[in-house]
PDB file of N, CA and C in Angstrom:
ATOM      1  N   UNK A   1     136.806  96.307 111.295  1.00  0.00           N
ATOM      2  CA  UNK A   1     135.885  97.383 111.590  1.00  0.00           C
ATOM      3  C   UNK A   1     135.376  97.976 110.280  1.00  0.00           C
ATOM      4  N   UNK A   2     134.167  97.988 110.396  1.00  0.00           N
ATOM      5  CA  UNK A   2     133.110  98.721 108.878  1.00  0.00           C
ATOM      6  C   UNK A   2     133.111  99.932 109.251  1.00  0.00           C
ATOM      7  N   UNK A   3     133.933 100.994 108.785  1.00  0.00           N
ATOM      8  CA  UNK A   3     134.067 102.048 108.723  1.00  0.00           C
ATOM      9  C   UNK A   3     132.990 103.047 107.809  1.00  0.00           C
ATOM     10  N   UNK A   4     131.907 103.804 107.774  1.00  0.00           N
ATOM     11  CA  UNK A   4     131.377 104.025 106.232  1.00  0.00           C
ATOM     12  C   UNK A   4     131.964 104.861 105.116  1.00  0.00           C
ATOM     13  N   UNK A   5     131.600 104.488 104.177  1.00  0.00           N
ATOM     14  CA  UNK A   5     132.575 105.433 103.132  1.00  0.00           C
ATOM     15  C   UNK A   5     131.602 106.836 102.921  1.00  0.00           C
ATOM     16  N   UNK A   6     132.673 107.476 102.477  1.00  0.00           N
ATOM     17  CA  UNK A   6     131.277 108.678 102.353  1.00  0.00           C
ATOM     18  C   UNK A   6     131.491 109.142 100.715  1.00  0.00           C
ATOM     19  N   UNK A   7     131.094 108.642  99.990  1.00  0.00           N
ATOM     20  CA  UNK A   7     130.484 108.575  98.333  1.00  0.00           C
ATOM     21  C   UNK A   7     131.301 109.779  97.962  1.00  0.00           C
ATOM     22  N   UNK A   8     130.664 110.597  98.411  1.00  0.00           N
ATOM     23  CA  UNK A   8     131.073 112.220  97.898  1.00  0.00           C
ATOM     24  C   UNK A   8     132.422 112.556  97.622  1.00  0.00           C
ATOM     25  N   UNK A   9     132.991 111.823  98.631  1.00  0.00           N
ATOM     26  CA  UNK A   9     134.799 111.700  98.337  1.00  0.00           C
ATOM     27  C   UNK A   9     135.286 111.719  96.896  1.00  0.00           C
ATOM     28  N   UNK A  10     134.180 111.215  96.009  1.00  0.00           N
ATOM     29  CA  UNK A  10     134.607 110.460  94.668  1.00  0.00           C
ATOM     30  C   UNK A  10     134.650 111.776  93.588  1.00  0.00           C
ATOM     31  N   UNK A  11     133.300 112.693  94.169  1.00  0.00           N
ATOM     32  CA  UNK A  11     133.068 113.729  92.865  1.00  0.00           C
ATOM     33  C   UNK A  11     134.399 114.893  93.290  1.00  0.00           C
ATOM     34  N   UNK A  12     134.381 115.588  92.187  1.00  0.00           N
ATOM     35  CA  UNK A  12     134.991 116.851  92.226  1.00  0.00           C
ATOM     36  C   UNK A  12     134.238 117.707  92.713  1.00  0.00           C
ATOM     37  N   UNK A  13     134.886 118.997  93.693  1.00  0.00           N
ATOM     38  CA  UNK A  13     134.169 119.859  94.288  1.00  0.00           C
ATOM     39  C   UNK A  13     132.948 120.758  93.293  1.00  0.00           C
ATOM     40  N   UNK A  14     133.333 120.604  92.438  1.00  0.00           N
ATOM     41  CA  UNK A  14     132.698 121.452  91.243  1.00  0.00           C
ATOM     42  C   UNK A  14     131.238 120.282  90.950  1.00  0.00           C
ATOM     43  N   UNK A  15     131.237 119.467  91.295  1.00  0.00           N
ATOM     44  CA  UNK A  15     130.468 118.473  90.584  1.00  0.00           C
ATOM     45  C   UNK A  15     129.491 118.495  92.210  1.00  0.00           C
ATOM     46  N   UNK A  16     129.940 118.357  93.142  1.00  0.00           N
ATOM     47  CA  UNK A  16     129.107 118.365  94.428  1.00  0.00           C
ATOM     48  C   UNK A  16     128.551 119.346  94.356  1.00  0.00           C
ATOM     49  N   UNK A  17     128.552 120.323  94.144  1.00  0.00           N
ATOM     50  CA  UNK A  17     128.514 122.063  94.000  1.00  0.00           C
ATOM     51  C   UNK A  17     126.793 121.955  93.299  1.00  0.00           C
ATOM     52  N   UNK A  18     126.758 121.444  91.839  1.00  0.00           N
ATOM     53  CA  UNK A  18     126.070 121.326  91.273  1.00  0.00           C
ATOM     54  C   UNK A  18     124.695 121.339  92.003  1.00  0.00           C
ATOM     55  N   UNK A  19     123.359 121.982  91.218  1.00  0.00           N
ATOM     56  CA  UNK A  19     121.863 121.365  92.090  1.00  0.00           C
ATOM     57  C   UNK A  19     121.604 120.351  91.174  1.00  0.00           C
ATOM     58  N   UNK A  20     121.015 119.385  91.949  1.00  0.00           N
ATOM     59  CA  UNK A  20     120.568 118.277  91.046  1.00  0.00           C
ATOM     60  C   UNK A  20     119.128 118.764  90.277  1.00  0.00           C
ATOM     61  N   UNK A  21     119.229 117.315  89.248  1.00  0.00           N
ATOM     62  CA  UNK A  21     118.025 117.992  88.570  1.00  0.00           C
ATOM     63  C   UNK A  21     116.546 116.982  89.205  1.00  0.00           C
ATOM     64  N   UNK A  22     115.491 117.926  89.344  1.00  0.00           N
ATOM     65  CA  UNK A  22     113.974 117.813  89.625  1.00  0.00           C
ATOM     66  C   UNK A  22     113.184 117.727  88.955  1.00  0.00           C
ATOM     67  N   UNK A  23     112.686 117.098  89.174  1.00  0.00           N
ATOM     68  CA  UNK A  23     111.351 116.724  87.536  1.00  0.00           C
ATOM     69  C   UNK A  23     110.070 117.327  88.158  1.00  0.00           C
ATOM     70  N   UNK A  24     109.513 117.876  87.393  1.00  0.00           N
ATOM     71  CA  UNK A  24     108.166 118.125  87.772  1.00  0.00           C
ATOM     72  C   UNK A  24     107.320 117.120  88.855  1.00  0.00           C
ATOM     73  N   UNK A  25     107.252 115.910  88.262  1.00  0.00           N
ATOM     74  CA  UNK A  25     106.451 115.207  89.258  1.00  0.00           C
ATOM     75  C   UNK A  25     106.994 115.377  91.224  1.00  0.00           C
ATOM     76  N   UNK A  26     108.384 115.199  90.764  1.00  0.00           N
ATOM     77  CA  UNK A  26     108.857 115.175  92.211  1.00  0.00           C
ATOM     78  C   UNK A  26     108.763 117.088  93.097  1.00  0.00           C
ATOM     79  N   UNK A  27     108.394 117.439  91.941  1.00  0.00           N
ATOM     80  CA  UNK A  27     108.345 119.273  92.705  1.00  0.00           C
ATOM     81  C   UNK A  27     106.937 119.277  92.873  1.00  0.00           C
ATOM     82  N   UNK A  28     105.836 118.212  92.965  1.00  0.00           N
ATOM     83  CA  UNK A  28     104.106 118.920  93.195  1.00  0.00           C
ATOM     84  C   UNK A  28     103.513 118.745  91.927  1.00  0.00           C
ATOM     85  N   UNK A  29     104.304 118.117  90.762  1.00  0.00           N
ATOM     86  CA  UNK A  29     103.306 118.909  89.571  1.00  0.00           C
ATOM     87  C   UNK A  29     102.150 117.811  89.485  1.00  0.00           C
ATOM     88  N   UNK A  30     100.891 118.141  89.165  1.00  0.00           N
ATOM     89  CA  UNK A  30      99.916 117.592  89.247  1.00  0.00           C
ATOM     90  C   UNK A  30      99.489 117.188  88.009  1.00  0.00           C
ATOM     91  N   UNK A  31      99.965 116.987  86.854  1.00  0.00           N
ATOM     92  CA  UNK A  31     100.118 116.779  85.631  1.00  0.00           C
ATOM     93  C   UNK A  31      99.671 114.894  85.947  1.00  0.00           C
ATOM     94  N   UNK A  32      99.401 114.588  84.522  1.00  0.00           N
ATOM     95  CA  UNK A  32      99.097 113.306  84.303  1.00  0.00           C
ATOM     96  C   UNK A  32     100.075 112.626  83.359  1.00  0.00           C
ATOM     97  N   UNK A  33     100.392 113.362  82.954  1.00  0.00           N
ATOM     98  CA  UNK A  33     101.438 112.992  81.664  1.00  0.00           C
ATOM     99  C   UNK A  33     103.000 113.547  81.748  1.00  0.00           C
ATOM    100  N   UNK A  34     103.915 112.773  81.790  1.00  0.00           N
ATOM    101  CA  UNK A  34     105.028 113.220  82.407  1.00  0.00           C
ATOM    102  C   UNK A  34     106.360 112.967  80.984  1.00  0.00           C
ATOM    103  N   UNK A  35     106.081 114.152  80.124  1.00  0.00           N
ATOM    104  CA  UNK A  35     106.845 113.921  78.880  1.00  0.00           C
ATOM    105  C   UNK A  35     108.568 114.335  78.932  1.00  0.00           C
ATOM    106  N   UNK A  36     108.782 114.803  80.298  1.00  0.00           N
ATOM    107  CA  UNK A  36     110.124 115.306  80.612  1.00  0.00           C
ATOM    108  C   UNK A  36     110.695 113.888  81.446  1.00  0.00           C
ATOM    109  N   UNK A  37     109.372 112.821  80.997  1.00  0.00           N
ATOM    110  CA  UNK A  37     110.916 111.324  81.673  1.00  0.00           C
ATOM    111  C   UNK A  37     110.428 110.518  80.493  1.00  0.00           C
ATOM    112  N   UNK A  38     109.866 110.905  79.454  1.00  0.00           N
ATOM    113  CA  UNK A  38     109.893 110.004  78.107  1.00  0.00           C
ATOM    114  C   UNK A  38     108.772 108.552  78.677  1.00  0.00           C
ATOM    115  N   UNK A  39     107.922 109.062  79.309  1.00  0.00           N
ATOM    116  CA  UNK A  39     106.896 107.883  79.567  1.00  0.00           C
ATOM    117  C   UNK A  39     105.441 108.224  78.601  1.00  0.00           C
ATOM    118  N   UNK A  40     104.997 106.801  78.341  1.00  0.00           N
ATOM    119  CA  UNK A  40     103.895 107.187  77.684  1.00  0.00           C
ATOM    120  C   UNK A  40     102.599 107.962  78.502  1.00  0.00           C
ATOM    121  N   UNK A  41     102.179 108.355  78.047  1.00  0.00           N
ATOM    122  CA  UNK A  41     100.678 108.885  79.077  1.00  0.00           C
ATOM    123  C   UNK A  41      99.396 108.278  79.552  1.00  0.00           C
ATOM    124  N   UNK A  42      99.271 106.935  78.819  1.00  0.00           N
ATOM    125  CA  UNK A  42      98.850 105.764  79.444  1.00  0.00           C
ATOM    126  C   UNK A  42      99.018 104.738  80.310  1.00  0.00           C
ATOM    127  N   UNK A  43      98.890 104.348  81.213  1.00  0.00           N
ATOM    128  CA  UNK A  43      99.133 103.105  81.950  1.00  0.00           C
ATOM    129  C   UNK A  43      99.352 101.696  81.578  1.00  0.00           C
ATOM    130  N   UNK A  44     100.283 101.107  81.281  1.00  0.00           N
ATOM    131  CA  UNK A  44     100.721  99.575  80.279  1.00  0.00           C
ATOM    132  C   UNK A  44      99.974  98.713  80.642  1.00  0.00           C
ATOM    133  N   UNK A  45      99.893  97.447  80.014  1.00  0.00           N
ATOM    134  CA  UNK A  45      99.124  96.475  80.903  1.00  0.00           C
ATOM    135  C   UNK A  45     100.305  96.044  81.816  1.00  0.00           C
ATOM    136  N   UNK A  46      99.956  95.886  82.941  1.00  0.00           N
ATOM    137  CA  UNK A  46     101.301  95.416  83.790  1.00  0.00           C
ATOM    138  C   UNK A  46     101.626  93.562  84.063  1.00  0.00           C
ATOM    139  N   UNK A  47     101.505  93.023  82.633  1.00  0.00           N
ATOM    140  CA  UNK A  47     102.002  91.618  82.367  1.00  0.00           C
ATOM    141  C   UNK A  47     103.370  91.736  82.530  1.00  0.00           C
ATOM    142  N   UNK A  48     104.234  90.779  82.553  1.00  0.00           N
ATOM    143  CA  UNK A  48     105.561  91.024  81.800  1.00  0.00           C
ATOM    144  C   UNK A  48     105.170  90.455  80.714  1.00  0.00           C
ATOM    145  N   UNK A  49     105.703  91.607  80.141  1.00  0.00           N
ATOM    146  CA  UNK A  49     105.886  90.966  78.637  1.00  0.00           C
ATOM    147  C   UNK A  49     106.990  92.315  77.891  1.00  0.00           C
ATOM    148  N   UNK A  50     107.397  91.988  76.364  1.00  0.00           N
ATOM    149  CA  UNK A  50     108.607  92.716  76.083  1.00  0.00           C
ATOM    150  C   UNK A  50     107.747  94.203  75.905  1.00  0.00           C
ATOM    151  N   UNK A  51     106.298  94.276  75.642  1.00  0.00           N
ATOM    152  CA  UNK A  51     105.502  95.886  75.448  1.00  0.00           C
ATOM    153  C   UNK A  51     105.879  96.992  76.363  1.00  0.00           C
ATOM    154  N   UNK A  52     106.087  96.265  77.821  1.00  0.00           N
ATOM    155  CA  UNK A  52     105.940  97.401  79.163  1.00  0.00           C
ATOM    156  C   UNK A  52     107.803  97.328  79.810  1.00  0.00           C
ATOM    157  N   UNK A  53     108.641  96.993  78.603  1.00  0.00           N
ATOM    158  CA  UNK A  53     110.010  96.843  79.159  1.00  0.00           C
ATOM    159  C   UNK A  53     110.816  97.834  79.205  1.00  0.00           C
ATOM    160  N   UNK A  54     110.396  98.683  78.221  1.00  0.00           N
ATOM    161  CA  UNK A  54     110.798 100.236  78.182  1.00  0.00           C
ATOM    162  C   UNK A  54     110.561 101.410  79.177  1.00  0.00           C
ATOM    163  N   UNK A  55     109.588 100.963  80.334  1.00  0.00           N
ATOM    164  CA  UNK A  55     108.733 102.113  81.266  1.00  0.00           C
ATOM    165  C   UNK A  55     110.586 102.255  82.371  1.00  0.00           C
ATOM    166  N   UNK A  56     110.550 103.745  82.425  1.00  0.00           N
ATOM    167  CA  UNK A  56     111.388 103.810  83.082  1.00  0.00           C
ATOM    168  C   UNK A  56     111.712 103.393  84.822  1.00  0.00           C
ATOM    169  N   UNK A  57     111.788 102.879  85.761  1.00  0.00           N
ATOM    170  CA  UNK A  57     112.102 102.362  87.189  1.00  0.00           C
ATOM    171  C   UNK A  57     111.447 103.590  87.633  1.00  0.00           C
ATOM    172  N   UNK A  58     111.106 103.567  89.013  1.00  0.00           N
ATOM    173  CA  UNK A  58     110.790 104.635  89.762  1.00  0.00           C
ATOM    174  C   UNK A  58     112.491 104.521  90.221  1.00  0.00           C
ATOM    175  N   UNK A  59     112.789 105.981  90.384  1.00  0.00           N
ATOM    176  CA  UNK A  59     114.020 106.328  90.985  1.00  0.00           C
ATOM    177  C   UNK A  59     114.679 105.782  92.145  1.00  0.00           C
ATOM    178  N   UNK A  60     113.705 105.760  93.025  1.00  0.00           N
ATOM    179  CA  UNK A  60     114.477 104.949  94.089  1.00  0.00           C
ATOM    180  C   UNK A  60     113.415 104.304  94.633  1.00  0.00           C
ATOM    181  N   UNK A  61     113.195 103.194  94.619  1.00  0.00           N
ATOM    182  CA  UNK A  61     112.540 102.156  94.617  1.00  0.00           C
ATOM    183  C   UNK A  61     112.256 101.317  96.151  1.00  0.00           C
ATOM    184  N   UNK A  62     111.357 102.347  97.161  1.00  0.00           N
ATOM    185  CA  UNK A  62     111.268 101.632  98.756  1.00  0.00           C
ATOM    186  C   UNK A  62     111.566 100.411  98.636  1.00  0.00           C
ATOM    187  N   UNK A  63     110.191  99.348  98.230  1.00  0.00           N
ATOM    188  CA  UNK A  63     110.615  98.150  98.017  1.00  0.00           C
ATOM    189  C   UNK A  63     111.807  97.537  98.035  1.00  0.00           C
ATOM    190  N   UNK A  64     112.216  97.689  97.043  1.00  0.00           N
ATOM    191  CA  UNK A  64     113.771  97.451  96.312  1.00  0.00           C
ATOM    192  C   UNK A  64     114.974  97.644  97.683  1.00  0.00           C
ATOM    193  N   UNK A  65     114.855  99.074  97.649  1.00  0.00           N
ATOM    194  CA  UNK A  65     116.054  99.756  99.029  1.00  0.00           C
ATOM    195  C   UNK A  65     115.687  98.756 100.041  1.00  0.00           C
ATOM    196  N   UNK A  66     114.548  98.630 100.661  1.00  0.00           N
ATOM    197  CA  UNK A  66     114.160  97.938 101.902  1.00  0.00           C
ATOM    198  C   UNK A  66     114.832  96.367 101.687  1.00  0.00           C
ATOM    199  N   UNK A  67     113.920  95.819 100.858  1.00  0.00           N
ATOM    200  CA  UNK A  67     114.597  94.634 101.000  1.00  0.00           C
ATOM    201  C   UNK A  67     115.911  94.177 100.369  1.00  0.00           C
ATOM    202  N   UNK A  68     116.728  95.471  99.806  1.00  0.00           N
ATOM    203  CA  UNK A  68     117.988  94.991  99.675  1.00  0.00           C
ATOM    204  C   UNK A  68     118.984  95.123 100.937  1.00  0.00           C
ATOM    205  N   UNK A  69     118.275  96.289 101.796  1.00  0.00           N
ATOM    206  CA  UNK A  69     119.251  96.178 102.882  1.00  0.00           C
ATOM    207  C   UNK A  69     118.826  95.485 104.125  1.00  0.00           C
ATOM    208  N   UNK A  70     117.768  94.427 104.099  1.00  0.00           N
ATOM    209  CA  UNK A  70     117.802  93.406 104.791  1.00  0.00           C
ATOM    210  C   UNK A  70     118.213  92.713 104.036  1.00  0.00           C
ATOM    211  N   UNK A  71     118.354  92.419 103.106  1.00  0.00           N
ATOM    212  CA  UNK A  71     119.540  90.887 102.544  1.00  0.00           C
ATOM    213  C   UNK A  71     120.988  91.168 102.926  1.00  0.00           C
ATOM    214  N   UNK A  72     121.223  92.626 102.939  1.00  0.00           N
ATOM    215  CA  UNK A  72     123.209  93.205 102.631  1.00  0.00           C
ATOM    216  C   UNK A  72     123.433  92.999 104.568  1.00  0.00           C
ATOM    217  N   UNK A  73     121.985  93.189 105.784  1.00  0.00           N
ATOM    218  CA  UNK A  73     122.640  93.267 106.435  1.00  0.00           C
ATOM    219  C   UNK A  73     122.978  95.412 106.781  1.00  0.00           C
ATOM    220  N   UNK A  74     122.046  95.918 106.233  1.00  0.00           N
ATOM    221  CA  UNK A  74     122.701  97.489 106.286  1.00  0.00           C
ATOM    222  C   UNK A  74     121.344  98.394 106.502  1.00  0.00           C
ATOM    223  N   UNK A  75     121.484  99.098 106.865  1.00  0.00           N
ATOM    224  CA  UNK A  75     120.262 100.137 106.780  1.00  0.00           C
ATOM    225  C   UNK A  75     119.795 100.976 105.429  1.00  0.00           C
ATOM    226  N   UNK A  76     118.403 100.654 105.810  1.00  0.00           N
ATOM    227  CA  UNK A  76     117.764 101.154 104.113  1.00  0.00           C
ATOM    228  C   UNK A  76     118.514 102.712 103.620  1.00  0.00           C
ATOM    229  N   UNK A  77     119.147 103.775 104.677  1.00  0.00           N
ATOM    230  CA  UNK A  77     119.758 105.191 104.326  1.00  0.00           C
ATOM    231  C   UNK A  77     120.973 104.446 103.468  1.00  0.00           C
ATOM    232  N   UNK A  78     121.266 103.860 103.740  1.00  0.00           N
ATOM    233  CA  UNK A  78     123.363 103.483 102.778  1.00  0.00           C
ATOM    234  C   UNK A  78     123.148 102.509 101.589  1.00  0.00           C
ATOM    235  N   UNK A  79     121.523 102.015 101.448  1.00  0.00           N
ATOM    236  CA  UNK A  79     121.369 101.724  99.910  1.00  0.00           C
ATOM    237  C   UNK A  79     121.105 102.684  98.915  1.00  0.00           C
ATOM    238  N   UNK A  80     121.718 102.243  97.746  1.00  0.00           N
ATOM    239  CA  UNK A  80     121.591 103.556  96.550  1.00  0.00           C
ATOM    240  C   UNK A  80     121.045 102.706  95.324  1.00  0.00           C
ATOM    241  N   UNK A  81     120.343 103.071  94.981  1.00  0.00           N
ATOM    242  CA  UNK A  81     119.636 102.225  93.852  1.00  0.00           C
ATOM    243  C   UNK A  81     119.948 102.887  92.125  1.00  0.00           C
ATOM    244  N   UNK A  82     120.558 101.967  91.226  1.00  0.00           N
ATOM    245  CA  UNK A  82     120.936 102.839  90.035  1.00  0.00           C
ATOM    246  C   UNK A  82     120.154 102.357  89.027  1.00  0.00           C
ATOM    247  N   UNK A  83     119.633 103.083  87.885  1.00  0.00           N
ATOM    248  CA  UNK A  83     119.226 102.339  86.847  1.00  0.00           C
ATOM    249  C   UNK A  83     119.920 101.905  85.851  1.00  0.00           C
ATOM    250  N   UNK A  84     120.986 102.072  86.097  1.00  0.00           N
ATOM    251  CA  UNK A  84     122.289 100.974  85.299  1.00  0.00           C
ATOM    252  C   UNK A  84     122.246 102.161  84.255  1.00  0.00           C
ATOM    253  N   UNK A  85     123.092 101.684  83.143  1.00  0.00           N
ATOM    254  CA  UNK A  85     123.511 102.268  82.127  1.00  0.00           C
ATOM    255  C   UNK A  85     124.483 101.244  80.984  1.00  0.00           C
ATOM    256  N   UNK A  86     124.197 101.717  79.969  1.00  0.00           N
ATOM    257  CA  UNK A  86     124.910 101.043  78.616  1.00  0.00           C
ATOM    258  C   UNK A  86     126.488 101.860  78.540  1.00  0.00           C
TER     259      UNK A  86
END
C-alpha cells in the first residue's frame, strides 16, 4: 500500500513557520527586468548553446511537472521540481 508521505514531517517547526520568499514577478510586478533573480534584461537567443546556460529554470516548470508525473505514474500535485544545487 502507497501510503503518501507528507514532506513537512522533515522541517523543524520553526522552519515551517517561516513565509516563503516572493519575487516581484510572482506578486503582479509588471517590470521587464527582473534583477532580484540575477537574469539579464534581454531575451537570449534560444539555441542551445553554452551563451543561454546560465538563464535561471522557471520555478516550477508545468511542462516538466506534467509530464513527469505521467512517466512516475502520480498526479501532477505530488511532483516537486528542484533546481538542484552544488
Amino acid at each position: 500500500m502507497n501510503t503518501p508521505f507528507d514532506i513537512t514531517l522533515l522541517a523543524r517547526k520553526n522552519v515551517r513557520q517561516l513565509t516563503p520568499y516572493q519575487s516581484a514577478r510572482r506578486l503582479g510586478g509588471n517590470g521587464s527586468v527582473w534583477l532580484n533573480a540575477n537574469e539579464y534584461p534581454t531575451a537570449p537567443d534560444f539555441t542551445f548553446n553554452e551563451k543561454n546556460l546560465n538563464r535561471y529554470p522557471e520555478c516550477q516548470p508545468v511542462n516538466v511537472i506534467n509530464r513527469y508525473a505521467a512517466y512516475a505514474g502520480v498526479q501532477p500535485e505530488q511532483v516537486l521540481v528542484s533546481r538542484g544545487c552544488r
